[in-house]
Protein backbone atom coordinates (compact mmCIF):
# COMPACT_ATOMS: atom_id res chain seq x y z
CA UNK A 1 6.93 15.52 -3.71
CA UNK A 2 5.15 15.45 -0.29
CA UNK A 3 4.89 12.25 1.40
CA UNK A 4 2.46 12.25 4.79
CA UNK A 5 2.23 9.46 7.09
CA UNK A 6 -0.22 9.32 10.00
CA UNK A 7 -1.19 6.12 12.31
CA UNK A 8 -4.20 6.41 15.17
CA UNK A 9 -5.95 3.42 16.44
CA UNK A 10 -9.28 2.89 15.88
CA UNK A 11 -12.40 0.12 17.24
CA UNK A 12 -8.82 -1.97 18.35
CA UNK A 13 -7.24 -1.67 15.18
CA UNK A 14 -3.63 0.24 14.45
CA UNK A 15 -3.92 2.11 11.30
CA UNK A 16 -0.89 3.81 9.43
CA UNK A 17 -1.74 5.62 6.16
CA UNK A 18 1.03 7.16 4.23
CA UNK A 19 -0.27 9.51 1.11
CA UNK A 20 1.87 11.38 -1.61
CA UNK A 21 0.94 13.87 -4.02
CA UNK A 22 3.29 12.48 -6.71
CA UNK A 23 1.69 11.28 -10.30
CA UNK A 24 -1.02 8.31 -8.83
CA UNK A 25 -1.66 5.33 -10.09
CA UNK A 26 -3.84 4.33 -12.89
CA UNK A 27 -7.21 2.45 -12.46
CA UNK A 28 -5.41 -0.48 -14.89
CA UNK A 29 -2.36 -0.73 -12.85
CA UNK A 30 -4.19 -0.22 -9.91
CA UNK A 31 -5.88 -3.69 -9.85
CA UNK A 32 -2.70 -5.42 -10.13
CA UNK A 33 -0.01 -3.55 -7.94
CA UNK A 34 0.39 -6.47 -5.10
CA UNK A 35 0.63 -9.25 -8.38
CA UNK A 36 4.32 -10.73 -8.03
CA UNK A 37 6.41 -9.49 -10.23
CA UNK A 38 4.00 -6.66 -11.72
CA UNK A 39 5.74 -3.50 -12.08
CA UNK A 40 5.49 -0.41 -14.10
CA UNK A 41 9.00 0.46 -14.33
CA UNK A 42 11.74 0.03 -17.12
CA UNK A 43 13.06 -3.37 -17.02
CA UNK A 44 15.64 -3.68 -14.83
CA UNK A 45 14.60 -1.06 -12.48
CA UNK A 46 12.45 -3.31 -9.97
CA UNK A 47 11.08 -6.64 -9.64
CA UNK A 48 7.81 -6.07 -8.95
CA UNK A 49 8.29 -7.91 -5.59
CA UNK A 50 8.01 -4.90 -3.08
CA UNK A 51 3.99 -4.43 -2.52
CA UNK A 52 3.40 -8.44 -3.08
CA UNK A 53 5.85 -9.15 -0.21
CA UNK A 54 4.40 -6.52 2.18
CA UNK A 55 0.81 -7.50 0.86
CA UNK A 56 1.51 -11.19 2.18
CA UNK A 57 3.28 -10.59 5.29
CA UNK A 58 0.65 -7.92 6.57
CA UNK A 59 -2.59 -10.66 5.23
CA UNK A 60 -0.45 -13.18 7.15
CA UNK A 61 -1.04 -11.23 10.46
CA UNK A 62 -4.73 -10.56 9.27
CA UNK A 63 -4.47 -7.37 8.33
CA UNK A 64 -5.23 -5.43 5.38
CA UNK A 65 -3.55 -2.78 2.72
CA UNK A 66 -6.19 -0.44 1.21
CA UNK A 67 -4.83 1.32 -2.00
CA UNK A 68 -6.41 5.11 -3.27
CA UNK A 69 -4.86 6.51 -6.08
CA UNK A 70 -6.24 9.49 -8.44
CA UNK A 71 -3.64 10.04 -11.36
CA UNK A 72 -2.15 13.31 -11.32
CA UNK A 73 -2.75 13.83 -7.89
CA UNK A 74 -1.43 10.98 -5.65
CA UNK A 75 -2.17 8.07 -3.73
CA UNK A 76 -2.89 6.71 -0.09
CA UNK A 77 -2.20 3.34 1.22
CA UNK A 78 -3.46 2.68 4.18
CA UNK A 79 -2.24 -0.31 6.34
CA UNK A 80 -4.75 -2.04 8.98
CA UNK A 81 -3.81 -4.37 11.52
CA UNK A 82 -5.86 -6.15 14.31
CA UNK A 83 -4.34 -5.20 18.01
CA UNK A 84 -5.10 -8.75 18.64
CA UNK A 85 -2.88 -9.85 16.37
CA UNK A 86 0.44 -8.15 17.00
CA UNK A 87 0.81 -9.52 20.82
């Protein structure tokens, strides 16, 4: 597993993407990642809370979460936040 993460600013915005090359995720589970409680694991191995947390506290601060995923060859998330908003 190989997990990059690179941030830059760009046109006043702060942009951190972090990409792996693990399995992906699929175009069904895809849609519905940041759900509450949506998860993909065995029960009792998450809650599903993790992305919808981080989803609402970075759309709180007007920012955004983009999600890229291509099954079998990994995924990028990038994170994008108004400079505005973090003073």
């Amino acid at each position: 597993m190989v997990v990059g993460i690179r941030s830059y600013l760009e046109h006043n915005h702060i942009i951190v993407e972090v990409t792996d090359n693990g399995i992906g995720i699929s175009n069904n589970d895809i849609n519905n990642i940041m759900l509450p409680f949506y998860t993909t694991k065995d029960e009792g191995k998450g809650t599903g809370l993790g992305l919808s947390i981080c989803y609402q506290i970075i759309k709180e601060m007007n920012g955004s979460i983009e999600i890229t995923s291509e099954p079998a060859h990994g995924t990028k998330i990038k994170l994008v936040m108004d400079i505005e908003n973090l003073k």
